[in-house]
N, C-alpha and C. Protein backbone atom coordinates (compact mmCIF):
# COMPACT_ATOMS: atom_id res chain seq x y z
N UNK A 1 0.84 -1.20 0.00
CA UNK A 1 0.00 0.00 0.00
C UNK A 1 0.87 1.24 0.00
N UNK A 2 0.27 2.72 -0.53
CA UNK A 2 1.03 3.46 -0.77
C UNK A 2 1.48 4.17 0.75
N UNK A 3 0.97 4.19 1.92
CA UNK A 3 1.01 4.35 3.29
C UNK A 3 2.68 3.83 3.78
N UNK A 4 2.54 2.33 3.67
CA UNK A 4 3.58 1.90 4.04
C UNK A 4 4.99 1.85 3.21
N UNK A 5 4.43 2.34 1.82
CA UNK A 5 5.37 2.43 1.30
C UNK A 5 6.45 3.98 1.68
N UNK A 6 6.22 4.57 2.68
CA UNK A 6 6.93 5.60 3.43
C UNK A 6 7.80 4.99 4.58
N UNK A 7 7.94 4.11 4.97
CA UNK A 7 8.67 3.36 5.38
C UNK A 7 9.57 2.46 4.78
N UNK A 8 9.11 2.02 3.38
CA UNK A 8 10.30 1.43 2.97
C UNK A 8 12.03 2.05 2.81
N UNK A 9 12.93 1.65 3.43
CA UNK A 9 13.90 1.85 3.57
C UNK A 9 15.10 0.81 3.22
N UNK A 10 15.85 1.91 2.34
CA UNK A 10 16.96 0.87 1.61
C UNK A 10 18.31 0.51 2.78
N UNK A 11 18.43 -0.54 3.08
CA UNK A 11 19.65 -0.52 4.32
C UNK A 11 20.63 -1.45 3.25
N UNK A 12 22.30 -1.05 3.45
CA UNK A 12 23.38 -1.72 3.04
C UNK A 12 23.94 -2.27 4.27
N UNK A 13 23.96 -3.82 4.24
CA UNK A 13 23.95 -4.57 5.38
C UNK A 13 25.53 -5.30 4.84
N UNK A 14 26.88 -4.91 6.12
CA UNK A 14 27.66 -5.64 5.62
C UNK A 14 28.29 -6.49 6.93
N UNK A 15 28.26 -7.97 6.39
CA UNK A 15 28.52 -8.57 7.55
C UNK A 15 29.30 -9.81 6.94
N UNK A 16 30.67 -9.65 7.92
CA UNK A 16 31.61 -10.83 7.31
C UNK A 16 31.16 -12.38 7.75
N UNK A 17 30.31 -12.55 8.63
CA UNK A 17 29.68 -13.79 9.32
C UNK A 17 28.48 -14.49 8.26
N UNK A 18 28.44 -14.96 7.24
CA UNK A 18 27.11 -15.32 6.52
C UNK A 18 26.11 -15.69 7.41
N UNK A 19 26.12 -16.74 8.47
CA UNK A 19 24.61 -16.76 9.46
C UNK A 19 24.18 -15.63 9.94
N UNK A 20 25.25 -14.72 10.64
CA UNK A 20 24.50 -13.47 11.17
C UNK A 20 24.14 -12.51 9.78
N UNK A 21 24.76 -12.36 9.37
CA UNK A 21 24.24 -11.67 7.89
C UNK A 21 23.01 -12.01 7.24
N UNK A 22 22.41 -13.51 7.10
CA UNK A 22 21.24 -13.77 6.84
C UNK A 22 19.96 -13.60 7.74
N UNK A 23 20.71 -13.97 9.20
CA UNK A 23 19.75 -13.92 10.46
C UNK A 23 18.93 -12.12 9.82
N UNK A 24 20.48 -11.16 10.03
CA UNK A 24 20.00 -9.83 10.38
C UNK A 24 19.38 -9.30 8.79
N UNK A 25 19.70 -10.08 7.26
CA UNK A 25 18.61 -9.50 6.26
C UNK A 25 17.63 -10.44 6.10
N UNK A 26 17.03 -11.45 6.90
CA UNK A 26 15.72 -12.32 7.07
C UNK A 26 14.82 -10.81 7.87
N UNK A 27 15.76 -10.62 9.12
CA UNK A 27 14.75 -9.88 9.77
C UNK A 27 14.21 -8.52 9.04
N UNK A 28 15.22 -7.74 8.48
CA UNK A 28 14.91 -6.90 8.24
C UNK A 28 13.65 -6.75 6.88
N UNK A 29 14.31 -7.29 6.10
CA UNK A 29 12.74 -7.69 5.28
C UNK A 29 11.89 -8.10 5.35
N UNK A 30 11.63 -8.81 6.81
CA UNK A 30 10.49 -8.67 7.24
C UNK A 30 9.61 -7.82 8.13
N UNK A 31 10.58 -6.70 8.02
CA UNK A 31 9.73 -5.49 8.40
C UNK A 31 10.12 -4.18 7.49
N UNK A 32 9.95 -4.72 6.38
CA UNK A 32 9.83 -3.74 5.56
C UNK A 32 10.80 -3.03 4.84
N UNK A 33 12.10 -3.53 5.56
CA UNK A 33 12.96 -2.92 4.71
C UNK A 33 13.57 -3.35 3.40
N UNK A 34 14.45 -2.78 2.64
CA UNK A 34 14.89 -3.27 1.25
C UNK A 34 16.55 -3.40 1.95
N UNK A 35 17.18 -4.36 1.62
CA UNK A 35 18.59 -4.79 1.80
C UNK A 35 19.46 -5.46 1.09
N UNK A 36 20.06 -4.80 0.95
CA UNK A 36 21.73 -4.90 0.18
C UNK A 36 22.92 -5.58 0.94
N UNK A 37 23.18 -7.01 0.36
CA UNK A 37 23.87 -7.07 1.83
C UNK A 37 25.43 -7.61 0.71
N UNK A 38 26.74 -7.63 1.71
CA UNK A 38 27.87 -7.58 1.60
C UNK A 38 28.44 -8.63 2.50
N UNK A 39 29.59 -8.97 1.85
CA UNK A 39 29.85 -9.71 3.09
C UNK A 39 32.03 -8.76 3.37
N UNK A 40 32.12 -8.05 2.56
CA UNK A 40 33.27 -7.44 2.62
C UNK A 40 33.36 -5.74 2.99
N UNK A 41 34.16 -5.25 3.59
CA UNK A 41 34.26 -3.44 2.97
C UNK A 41 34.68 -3.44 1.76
N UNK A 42 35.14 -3.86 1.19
CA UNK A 42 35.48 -3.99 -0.58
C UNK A 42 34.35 -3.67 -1.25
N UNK A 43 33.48 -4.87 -1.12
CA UNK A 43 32.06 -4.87 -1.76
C UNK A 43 31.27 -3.65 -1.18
N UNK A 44 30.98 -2.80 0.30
CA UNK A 44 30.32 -2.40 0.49
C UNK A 44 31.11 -0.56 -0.03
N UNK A 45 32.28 -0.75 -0.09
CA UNK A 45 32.51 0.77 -1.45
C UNK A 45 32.06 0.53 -2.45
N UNK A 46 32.15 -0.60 -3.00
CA UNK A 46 31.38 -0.33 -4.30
C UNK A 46 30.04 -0.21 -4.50
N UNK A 47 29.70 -0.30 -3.59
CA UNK A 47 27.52 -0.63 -3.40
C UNK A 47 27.72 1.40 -3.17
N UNK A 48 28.43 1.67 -2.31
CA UNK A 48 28.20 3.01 -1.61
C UNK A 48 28.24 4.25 -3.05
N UNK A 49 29.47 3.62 -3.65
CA UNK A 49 30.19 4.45 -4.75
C UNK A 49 29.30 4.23 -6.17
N UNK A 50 28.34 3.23 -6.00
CA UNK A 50 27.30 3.10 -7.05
C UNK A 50 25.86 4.10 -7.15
N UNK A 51 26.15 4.97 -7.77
CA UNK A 51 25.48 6.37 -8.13
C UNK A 51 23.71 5.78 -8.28
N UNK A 52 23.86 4.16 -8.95
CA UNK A 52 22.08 3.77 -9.29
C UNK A 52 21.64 3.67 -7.81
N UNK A 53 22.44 3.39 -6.65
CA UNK A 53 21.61 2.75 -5.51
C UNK A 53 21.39 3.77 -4.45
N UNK A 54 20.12 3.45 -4.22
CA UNK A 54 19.76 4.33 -2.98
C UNK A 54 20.22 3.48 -1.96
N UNK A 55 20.72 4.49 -1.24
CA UNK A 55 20.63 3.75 0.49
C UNK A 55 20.55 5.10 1.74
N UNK A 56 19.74 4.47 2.34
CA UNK A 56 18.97 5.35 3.64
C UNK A 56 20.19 5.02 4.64
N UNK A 57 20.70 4.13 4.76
CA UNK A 57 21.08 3.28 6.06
C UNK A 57 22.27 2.36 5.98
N UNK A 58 23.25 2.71 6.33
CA UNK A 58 24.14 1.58 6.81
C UNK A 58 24.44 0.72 7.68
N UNK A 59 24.23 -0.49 8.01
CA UNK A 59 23.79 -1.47 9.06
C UNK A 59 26.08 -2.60 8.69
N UNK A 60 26.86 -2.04 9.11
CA UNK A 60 28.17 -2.67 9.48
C UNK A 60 28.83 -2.69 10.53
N UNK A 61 28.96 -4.50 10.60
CA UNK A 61 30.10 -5.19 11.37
C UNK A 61 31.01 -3.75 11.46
N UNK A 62 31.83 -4.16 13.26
CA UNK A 62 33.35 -3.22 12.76
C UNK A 62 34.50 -4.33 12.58
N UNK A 63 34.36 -4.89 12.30
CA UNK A 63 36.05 -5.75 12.50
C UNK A 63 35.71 -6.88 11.62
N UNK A 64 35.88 -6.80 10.28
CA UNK A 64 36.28 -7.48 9.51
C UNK A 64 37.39 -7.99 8.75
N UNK A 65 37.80 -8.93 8.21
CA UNK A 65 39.25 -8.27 7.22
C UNK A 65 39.33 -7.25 6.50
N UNK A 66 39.97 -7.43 6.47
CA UNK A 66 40.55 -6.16 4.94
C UNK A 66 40.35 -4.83 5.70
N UNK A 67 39.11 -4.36 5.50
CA UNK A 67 38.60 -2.87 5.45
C UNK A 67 37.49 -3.30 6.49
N UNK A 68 37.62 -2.60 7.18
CA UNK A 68 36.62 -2.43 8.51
C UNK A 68 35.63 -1.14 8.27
N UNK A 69 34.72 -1.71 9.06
CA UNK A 69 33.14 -1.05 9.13
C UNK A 69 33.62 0.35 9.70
N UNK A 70 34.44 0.53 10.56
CA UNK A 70 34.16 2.09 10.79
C UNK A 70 35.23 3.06 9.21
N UNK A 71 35.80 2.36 8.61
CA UNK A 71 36.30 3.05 7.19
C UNK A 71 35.07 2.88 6.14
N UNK A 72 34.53 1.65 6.21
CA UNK A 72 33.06 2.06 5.23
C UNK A 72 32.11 2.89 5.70
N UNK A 73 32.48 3.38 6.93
CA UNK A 73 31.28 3.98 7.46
C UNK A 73 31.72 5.86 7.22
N UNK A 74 33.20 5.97 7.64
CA UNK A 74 33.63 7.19 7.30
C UNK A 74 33.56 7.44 5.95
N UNK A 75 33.61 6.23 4.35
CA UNK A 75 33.40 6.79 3.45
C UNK A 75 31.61 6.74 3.19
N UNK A 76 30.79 6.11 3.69
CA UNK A 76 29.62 6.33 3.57
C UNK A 76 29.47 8.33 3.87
N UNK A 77 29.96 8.68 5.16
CA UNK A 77 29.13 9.56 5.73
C UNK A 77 29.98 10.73 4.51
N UNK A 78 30.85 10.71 3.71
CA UNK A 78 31.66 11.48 3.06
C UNK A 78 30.71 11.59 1.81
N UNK A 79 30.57 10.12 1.15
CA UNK A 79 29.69 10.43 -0.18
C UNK A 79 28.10 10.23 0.05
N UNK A 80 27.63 10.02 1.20
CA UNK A 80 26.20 9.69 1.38
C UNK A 80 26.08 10.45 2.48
N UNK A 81 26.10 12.14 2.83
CA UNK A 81 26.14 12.36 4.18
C UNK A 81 24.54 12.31 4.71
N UNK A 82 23.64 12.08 3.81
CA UNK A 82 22.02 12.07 4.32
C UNK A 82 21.53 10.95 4.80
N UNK A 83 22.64 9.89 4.90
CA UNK A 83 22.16 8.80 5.43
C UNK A 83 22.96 7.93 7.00
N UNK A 84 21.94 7.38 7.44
CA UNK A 84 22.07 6.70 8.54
C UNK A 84 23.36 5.95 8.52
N UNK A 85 23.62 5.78 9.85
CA UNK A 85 24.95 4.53 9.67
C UNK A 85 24.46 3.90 11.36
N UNK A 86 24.76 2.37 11.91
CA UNK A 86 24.94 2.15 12.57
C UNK A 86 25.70 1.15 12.85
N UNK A 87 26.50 0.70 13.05
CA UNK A 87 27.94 -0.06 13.39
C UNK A 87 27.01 -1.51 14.39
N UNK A 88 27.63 -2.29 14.19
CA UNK A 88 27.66 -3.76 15.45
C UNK A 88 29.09 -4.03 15.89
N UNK A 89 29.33 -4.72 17.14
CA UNK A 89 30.59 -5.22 17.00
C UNK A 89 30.12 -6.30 18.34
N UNK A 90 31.01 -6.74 18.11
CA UNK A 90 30.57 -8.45 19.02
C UNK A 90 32.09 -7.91 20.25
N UNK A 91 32.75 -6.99 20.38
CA UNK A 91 34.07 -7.33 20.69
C UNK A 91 34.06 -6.03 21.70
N UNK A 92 34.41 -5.72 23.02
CA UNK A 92 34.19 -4.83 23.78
C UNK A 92 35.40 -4.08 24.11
N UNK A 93 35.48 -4.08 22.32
CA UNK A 93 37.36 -3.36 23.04
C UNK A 93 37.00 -1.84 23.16
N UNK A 94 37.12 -1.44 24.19
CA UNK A 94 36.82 -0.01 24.56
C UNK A 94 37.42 0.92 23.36
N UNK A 95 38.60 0.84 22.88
CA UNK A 95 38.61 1.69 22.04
C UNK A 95 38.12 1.97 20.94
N UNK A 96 37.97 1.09 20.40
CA UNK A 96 36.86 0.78 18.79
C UNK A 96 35.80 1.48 18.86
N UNK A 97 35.20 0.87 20.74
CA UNK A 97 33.80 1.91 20.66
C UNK A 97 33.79 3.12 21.05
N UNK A 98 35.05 3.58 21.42
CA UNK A 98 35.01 5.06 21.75
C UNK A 98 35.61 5.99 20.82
N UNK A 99 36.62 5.50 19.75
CA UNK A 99 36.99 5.83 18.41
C UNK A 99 35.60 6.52 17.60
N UNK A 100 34.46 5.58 18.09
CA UNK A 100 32.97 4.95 17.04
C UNK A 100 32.36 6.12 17.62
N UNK A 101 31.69 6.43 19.07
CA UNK A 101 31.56 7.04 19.41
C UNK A 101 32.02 9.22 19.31
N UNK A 102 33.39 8.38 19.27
CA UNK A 102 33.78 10.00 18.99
C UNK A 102 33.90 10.33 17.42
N UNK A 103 33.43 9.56 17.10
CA UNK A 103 32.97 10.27 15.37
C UNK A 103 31.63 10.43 15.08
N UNK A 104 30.98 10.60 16.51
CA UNK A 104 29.46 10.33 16.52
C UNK A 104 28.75 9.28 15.94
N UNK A 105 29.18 8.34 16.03
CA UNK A 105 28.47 6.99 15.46
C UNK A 105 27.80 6.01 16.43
N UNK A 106 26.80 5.71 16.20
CA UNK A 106 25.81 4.86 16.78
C UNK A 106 26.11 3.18 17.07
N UNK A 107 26.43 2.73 18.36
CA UNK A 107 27.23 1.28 17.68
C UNK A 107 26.04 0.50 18.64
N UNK A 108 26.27 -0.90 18.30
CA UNK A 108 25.14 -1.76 18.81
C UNK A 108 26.25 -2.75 19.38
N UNK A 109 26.18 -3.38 20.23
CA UNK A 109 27.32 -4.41 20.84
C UNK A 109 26.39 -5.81 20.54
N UNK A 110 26.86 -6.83 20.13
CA UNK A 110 26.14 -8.10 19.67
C UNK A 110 26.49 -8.68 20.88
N UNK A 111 26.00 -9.97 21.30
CA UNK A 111 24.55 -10.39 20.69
C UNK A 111 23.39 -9.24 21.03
N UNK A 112 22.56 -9.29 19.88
CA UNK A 112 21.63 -8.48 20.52
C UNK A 112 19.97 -8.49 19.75
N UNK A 113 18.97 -8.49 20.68
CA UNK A 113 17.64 -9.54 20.62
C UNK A 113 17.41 -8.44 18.81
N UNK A 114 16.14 -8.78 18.46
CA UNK A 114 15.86 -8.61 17.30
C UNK A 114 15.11 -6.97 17.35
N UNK A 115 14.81 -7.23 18.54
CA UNK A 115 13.30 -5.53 18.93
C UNK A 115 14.68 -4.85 19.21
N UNK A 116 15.88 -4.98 19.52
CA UNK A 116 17.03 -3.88 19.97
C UNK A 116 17.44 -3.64 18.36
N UNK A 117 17.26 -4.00 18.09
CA UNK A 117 18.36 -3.96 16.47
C UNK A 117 16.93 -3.06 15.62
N UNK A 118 15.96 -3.36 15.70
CA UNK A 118 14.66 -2.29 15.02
C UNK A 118 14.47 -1.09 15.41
N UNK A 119 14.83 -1.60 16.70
CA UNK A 119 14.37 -0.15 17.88
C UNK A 119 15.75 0.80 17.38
N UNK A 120 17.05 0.42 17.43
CA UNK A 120 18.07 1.03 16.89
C UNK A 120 18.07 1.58 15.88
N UNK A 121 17.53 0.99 14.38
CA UNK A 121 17.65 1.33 13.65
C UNK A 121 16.57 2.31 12.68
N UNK A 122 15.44 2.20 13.19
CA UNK A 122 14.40 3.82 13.37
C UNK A 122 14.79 4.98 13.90
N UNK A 123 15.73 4.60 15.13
CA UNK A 123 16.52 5.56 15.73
C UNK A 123 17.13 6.46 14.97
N UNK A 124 18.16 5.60 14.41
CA UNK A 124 19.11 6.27 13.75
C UNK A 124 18.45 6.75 12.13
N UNK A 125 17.79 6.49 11.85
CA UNK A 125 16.64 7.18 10.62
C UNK A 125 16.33 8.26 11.21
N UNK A 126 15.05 7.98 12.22
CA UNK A 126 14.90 9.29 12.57
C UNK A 126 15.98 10.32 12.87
N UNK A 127 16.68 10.00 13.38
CA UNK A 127 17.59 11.12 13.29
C UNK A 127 18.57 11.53 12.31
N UNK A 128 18.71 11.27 11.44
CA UNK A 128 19.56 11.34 10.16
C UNK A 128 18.26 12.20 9.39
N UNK A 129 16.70 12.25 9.29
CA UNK A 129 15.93 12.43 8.80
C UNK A 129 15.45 13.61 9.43
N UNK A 130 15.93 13.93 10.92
CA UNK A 130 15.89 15.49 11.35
C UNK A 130 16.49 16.33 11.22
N UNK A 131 17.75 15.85 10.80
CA UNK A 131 18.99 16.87 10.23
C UNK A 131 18.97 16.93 9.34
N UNK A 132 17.92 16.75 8.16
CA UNK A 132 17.94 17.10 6.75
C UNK A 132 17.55 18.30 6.57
């Protein structure tokens, strides 16, 4: 319906774990969102740096190989500054999240239930969507 179609939201989901990566784009399309998912920072510059794709939202791991989520996330907010970002990390190394933090970034610490990860990520819409 055309109602809910104001909610549809494009999220780029990059997660080096394939189960959690499917777990977290099962859920999300089932509430409505549209998802792009990655399993590299490699892949997720090129999704970012691709001029056809919309994306509202960045939903990345921080600690992957290669290229880590908070460098896809600094080039997200560089060429996509109208859109959301929110980071996960399974790993409580204080500095990562206070690095994350002091670039104003929104991080989610894993494991974490399914209503925390929705509730998070309206969050961070809405607010990316008040500063427009």
């Amino acid at each position: 319906s055309a109602a809910s179609d104001v909610y549809k939201r494009q999220v780029l989901l990059v997660e080096d774990d394939e189960h959690i990566r499917r777990i977290i784009r099962v859920l999300l399309m089932e509430h409505g969102y549209t998802v792009v998912d990655v399993a590299t920072g490699t892949e997720a510059l090129a999704v970012i740096d691709d001029d056809e794709q919309t994306l509202d939202l960045l939903l990345t791991d921080v600690l992957m190989p290669g290229i880590k989520g908070t460098e896809v996330a600094t080039h997200m907010a560089a060429k996509r500054p109208e859109a959301a970002i929110l980071l996960m990390t399974g790993y409580a190394d204080s500095e990562v999240l206070a690095r994350a933090q002091a670039a104003g970034r929104t991080i989610m610490k894993k494991p974490f239930k399914p209503v925390e990860l929705l509730t998070r990520l309206s969050g961070v819409l809405n607010d990316s969507a008040a500063r427009r």
